[in-house]
Protein backbone atom coordinates (compact mmCIF):
# COMPACT_ATOMS: atom_id res chain seq x y z
CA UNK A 1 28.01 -29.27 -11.82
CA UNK A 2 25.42 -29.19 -9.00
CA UNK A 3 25.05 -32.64 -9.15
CA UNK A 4 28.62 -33.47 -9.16
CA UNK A 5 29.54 -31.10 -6.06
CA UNK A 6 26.38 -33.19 -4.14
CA UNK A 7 27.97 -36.59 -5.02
CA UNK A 8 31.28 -35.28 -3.84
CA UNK A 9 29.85 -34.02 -0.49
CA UNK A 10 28.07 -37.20 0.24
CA UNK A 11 31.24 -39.44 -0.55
CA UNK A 12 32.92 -37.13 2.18
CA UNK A 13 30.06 -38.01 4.30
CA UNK A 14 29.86 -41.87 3.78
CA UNK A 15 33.07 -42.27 4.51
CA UNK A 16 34.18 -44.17 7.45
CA UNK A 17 37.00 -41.34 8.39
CA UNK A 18 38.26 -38.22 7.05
CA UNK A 19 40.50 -38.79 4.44
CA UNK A 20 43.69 -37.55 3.34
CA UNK A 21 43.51 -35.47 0.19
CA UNK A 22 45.08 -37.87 -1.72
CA UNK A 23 42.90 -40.47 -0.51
CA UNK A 24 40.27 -38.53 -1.62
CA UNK A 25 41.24 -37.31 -5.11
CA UNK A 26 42.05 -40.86 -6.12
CA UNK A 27 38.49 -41.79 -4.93
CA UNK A 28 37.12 -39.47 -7.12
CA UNK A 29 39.22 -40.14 -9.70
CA UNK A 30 37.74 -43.67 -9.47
CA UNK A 31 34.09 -42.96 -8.97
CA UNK A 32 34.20 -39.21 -11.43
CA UNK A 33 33.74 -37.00 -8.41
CA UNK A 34 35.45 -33.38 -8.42
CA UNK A 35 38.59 -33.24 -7.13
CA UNK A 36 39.63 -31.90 -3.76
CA UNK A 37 41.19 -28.66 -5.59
CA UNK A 38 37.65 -28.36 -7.46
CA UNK A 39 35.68 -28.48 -3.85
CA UNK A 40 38.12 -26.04 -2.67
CA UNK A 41 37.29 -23.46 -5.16
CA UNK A 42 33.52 -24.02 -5.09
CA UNK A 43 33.21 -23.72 -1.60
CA UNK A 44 35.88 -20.99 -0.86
CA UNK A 45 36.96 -22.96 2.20
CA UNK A 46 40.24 -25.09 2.81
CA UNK A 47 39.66 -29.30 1.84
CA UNK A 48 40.24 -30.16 5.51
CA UNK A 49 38.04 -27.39 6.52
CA UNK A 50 35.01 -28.33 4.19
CA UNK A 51 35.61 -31.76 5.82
CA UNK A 52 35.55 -31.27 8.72
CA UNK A 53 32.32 -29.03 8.95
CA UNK A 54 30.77 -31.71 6.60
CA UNK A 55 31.36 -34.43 8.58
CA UNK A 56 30.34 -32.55 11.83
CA UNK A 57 26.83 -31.77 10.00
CA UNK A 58 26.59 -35.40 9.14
CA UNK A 59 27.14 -36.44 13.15
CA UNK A 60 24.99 -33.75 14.21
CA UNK A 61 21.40 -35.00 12.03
């Protein structure tokens, strides 16, 4: 599960904008990433918000 949440963080990070949540679940539909509802939970935070501080991380290094 660890592995999967990783994989699901770094697609949020490689890509080229935020996405929509659609964008994003059919994205991990296609590459067997957890879903945005399945981030949500893990995390405790909002998709958008989880997004948003992930992608500000990634800008930040």
């Amino acid at each position: 599960m660890k592995e999967l949440y990783e994989k699901s963080i770094q697609a949020i990070k490689d890509a080229p904008r935020q996405m929509k949540i659609t964008e994003y679940n059919q994205l991990a539909k296609e590459k067997g990433l957890l879903s945005s509802e399945s981030l949500k939970y893990i995390s405790k935070k909002s998709f958008v918000t989880l997004c948003k501080e992930v992608r500000r991380e990634n800008r930040d290094i």
